[in-house]
N, C-alpha and C. Protein backbone atom coordinates (compact mmCIF):
# COMPACT_ATOMS: atom_id res chain seq x y z
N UNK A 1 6.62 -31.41 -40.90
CA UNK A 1 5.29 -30.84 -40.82
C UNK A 1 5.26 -29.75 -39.75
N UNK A 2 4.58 -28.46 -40.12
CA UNK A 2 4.52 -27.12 -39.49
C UNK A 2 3.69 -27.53 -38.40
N UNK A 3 3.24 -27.70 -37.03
CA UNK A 3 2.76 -27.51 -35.83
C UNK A 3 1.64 -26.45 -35.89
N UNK A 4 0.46 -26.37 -35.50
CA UNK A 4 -0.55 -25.17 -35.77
C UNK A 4 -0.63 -24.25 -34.47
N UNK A 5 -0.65 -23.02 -34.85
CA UNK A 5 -0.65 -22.68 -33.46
C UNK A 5 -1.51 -20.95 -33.93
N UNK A 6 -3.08 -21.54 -33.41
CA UNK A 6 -4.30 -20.50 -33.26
C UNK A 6 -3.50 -19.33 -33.04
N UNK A 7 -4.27 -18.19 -33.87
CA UNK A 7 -3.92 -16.58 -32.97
C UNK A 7 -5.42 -16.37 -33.12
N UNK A 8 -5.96 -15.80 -31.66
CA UNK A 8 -7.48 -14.80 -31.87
C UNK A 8 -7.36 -13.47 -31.58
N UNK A 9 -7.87 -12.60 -32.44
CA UNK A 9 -7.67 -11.38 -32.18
C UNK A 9 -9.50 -11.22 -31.63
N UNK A 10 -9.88 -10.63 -30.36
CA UNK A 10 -10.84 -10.58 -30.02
C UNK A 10 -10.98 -9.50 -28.82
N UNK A 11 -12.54 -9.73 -28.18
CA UNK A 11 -12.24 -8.65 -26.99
C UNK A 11 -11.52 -9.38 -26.05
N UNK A 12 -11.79 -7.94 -25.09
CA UNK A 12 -10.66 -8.34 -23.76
C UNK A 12 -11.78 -9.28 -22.96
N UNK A 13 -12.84 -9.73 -22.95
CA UNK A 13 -13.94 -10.54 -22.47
C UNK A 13 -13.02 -12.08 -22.14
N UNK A 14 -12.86 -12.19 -23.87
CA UNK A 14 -12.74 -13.62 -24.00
C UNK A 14 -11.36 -13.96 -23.66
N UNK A 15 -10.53 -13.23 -22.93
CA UNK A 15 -9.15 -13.62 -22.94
C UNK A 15 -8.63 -14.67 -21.93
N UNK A 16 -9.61 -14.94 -21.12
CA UNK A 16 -9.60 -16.77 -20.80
C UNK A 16 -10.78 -17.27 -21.42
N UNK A 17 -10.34 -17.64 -22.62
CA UNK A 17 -11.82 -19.00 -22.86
C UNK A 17 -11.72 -20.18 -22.19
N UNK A 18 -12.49 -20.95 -21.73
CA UNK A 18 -13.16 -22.17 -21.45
C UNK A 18 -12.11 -22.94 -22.04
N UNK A 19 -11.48 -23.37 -20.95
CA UNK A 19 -10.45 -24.75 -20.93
C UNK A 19 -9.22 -23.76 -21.73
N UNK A 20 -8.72 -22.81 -21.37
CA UNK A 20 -7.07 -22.44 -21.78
C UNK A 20 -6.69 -22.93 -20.45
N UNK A 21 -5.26 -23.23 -20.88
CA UNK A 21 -4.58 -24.14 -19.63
C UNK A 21 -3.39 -23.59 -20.37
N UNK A 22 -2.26 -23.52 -19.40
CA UNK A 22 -0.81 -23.30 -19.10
C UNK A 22 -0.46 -21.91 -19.90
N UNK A 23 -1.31 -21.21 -19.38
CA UNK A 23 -1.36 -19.84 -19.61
C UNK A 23 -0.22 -18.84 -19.17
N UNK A 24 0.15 -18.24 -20.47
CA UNK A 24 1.85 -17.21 -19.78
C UNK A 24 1.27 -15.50 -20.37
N UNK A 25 1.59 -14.56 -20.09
CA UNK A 25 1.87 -13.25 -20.66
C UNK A 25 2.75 -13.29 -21.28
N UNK A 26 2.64 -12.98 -22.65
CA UNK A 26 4.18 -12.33 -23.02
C UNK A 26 4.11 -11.10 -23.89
N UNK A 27 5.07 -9.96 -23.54
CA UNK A 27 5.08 -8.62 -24.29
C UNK A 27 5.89 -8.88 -25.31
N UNK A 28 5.73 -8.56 -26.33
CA UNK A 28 6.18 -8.47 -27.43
C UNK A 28 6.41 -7.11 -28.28
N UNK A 29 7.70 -7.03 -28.49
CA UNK A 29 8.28 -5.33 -29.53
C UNK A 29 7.48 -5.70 -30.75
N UNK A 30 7.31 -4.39 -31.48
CA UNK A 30 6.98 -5.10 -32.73
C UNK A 30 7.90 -3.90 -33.80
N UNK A 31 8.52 -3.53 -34.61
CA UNK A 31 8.69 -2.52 -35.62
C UNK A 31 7.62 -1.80 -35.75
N UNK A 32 6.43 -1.85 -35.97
CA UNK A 32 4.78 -1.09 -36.52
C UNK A 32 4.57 -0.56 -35.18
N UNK A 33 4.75 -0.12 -34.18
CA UNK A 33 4.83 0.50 -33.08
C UNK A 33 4.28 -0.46 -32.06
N UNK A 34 3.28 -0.16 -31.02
CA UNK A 34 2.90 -0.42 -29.79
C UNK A 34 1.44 -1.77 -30.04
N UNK A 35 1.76 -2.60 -29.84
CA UNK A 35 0.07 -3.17 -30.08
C UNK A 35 -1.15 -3.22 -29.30
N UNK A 36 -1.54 -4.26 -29.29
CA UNK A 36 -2.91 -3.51 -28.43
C UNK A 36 -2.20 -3.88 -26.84
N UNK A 37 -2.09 -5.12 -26.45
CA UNK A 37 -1.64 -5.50 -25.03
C UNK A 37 -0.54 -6.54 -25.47
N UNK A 38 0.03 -7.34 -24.28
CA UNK A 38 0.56 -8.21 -24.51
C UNK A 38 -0.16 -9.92 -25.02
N UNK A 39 0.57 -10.51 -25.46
CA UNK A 39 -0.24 -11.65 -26.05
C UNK A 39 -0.63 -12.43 -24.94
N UNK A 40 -1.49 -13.25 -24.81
CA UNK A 40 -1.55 -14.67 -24.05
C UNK A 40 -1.85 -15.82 -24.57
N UNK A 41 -0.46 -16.92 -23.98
CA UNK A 41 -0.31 -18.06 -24.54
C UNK A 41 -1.24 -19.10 -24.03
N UNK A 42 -1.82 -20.34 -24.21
CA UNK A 42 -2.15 -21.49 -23.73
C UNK A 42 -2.37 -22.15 -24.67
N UNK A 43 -2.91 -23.55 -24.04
CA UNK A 43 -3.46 -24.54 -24.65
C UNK A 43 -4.89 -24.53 -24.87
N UNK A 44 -5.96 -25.19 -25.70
CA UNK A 44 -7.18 -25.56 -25.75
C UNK A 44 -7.24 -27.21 -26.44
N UNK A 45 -7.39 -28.20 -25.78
CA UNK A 45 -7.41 -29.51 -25.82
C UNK A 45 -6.38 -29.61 -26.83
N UNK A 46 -5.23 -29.61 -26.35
CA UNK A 46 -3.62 -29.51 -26.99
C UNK A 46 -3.29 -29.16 -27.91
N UNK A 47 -3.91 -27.92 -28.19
CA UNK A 47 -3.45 -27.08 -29.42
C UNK A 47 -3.28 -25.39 -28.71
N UNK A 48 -2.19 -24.74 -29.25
CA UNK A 48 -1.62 -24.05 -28.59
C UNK A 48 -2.03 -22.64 -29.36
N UNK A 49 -2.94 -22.23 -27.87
CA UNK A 49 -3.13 -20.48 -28.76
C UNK A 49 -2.51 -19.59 -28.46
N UNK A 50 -2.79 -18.89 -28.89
CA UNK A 50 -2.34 -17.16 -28.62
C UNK A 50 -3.32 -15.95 -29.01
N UNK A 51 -3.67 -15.51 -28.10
CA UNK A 51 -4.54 -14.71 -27.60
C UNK A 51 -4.49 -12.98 -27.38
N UNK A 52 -4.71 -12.27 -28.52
CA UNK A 52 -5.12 -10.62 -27.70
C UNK A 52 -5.78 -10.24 -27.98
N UNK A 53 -6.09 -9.12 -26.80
CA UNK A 53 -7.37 -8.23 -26.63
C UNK A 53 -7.16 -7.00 -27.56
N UNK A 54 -7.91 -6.93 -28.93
CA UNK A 54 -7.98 -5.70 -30.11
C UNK A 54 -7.99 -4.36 -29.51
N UNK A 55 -8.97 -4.18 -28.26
CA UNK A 55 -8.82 -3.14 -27.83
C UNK A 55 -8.03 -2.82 -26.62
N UNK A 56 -7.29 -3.75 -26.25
CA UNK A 56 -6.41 -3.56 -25.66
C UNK A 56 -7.30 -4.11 -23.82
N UNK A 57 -6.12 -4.41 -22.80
CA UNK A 57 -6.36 -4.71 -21.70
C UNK A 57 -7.35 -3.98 -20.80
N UNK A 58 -8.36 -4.17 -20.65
CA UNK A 58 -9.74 -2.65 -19.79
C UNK A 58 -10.51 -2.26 -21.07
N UNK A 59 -10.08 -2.73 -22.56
CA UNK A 59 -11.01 -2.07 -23.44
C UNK A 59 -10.43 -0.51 -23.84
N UNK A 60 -9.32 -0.35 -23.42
CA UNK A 60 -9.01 1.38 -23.75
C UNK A 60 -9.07 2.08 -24.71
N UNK A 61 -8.79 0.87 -25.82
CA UNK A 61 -8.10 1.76 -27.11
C UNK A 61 -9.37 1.86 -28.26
N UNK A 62 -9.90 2.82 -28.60
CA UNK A 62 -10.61 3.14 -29.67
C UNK A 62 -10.59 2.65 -30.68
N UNK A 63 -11.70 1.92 -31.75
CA UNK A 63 -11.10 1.30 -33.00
C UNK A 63 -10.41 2.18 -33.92
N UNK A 64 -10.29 3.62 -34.06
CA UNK A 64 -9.36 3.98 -34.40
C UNK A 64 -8.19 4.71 -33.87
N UNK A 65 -7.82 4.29 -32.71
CA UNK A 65 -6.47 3.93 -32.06
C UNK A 65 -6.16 2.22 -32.19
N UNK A 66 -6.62 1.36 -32.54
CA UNK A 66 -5.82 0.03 -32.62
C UNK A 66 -5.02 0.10 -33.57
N UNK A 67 -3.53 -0.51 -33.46
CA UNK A 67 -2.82 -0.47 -34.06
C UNK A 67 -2.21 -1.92 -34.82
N UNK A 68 -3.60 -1.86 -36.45
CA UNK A 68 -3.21 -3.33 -36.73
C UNK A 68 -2.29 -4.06 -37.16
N UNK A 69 -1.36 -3.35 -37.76
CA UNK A 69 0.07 -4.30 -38.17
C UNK A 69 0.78 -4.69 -37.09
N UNK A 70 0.79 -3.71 -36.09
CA UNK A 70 1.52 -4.48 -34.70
C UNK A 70 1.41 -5.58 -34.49
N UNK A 71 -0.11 -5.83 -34.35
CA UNK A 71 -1.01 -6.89 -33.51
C UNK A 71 -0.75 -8.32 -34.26
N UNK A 72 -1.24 -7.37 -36.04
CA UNK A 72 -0.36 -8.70 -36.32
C UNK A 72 1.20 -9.16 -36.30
N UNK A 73 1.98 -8.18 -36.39
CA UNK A 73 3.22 -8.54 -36.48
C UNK A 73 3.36 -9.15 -34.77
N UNK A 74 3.12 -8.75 -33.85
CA UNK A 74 3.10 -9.43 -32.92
C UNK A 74 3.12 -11.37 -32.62
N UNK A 75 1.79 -11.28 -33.19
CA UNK A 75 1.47 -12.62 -33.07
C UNK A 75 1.85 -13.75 -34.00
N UNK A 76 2.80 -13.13 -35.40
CA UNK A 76 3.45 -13.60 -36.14
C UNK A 76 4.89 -13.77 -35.20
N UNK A 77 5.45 -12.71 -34.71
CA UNK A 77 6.16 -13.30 -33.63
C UNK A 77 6.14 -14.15 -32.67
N UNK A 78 4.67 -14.28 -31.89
CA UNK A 78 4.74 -15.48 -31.12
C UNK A 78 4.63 -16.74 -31.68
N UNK A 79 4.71 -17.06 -33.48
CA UNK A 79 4.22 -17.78 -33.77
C UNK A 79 3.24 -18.70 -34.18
N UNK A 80 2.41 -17.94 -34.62
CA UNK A 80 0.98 -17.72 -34.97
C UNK A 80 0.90 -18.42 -36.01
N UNK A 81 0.45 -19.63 -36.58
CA UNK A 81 0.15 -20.00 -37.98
C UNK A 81 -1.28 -19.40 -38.40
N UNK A 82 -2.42 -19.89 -37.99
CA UNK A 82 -3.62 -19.40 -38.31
C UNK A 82 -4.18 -18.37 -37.05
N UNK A 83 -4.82 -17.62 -38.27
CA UNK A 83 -5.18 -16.55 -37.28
C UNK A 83 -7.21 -16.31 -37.74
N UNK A 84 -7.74 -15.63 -36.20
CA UNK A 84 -8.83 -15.65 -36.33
C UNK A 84 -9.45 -14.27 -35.68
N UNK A 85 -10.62 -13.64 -36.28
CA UNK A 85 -10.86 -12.59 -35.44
C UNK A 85 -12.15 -12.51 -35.04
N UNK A 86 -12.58 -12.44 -34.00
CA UNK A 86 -13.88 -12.13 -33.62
C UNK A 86 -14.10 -10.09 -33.17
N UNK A 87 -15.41 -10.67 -33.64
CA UNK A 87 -16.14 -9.59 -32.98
C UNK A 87 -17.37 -9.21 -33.15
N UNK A 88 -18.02 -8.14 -32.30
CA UNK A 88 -19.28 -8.06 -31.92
C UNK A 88 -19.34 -6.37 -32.30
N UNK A 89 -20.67 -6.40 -33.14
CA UNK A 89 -21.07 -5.11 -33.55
C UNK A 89 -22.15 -4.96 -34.01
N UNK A 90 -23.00 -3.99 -34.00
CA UNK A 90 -24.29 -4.13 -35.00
C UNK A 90 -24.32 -3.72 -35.99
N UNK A 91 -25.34 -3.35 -36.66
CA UNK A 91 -25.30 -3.41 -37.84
C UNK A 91 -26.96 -2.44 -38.45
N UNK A 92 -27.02 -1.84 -39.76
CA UNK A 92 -28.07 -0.80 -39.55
C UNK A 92 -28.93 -1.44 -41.10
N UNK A 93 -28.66 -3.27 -40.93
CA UNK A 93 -29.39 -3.66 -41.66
C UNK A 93 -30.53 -4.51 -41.35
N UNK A 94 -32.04 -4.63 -41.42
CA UNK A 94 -33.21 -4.78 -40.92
C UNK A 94 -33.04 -6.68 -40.87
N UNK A 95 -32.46 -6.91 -42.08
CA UNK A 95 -32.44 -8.58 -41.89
C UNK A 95 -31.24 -9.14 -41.44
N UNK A 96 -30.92 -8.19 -40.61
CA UNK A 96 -29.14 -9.03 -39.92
C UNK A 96 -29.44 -8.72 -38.59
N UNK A 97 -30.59 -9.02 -38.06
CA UNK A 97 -31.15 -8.94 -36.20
C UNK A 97 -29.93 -9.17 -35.24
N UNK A 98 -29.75 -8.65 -34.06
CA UNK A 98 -28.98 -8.88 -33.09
C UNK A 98 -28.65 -10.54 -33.14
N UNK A 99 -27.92 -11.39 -33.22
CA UNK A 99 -27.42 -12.89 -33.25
C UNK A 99 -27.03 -13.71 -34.69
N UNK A 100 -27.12 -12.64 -35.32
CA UNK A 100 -27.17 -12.92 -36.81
C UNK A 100 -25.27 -13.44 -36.69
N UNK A 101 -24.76 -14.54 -37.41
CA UNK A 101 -23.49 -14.58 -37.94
C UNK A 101 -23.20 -14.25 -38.76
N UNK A 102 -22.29 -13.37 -39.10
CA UNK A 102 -21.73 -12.65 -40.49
C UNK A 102 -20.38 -13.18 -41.09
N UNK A 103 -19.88 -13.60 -41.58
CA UNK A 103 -18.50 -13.92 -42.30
C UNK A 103 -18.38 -12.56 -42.96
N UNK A 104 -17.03 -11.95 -43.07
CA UNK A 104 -17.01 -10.79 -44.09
C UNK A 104 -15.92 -11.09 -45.08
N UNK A 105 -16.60 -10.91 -46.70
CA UNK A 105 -15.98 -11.30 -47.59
C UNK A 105 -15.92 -9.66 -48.68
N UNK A 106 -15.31 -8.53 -47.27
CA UNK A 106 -15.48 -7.32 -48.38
C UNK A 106 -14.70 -6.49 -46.78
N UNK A 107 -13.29 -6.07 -46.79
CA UNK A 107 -12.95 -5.58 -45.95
C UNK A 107 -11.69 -4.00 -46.44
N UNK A 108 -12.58 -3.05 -45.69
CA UNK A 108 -11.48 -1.90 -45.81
C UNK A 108 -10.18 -1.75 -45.18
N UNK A 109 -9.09 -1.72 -45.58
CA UNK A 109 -7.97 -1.49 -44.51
C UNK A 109 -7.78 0.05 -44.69
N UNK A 110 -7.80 1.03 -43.73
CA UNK A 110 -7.60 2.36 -43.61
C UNK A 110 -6.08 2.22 -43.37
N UNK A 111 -5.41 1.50 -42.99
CA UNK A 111 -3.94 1.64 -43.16
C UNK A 111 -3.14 1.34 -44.81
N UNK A 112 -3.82 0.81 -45.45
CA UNK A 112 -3.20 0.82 -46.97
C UNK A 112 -2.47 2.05 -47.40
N UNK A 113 -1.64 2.14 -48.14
CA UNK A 113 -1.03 2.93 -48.64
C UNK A 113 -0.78 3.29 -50.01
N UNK A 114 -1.22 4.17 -50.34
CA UNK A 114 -1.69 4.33 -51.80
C UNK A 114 -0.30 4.42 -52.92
């Protein structure tokens, strides 16, 4: 049986959540070039995540400077079984108010290749 081991792709905010414990840096090469930062490992009540910041460490990188196959190929390197992404944005629709939860079941990849 495969071992689970969280990846969150999120801001640089959350990159200690509430109860990570035995926390490491690790940089990771990837083939797809540079990713956003390096990953960070820990625990959350003994399940083992892995953690990076989308826009990179300080927030630097523009959403179109993130570089997403890295990020994922990255965290497929650290070993990533399930992966999760947060994020925070608004939105210019009247019944989706600031706190609204959205699931998105309709996503563009601008990196596809025709």
């Amino acid at each position: 049986m495969t071992n689970a081991v969280l990846g969150i792709i999120g801001g640089f905010r959350h990159i200690r959540p509430a109860g990570l414990e035995n926390v490491r840096d690790e940089r990771i090469e990837s083939p797809w070039g540079e990713p956003s930062a390096q990953v960070r490992h820990g625990m959350i009540a003994g399940l083992p995540i892995v953690f990076l910041p989308r826009h990179g460490k300080g927030h630097v990188l523009s959403p179109s400077d993130i570089n997403s196959r890295a990020n994922i190929d990255v965290l497929k390197r650290a070993g990533v079984t399930d992966l999760i992404s947060l994020s925070a944005c608004g939105s210019f629709r009247e019944d989706l108010p600031p706190g609204t939860f959205v699931l998105v079941d309709q996503f563009v990849d601008r990196n596809l290749q025709a």
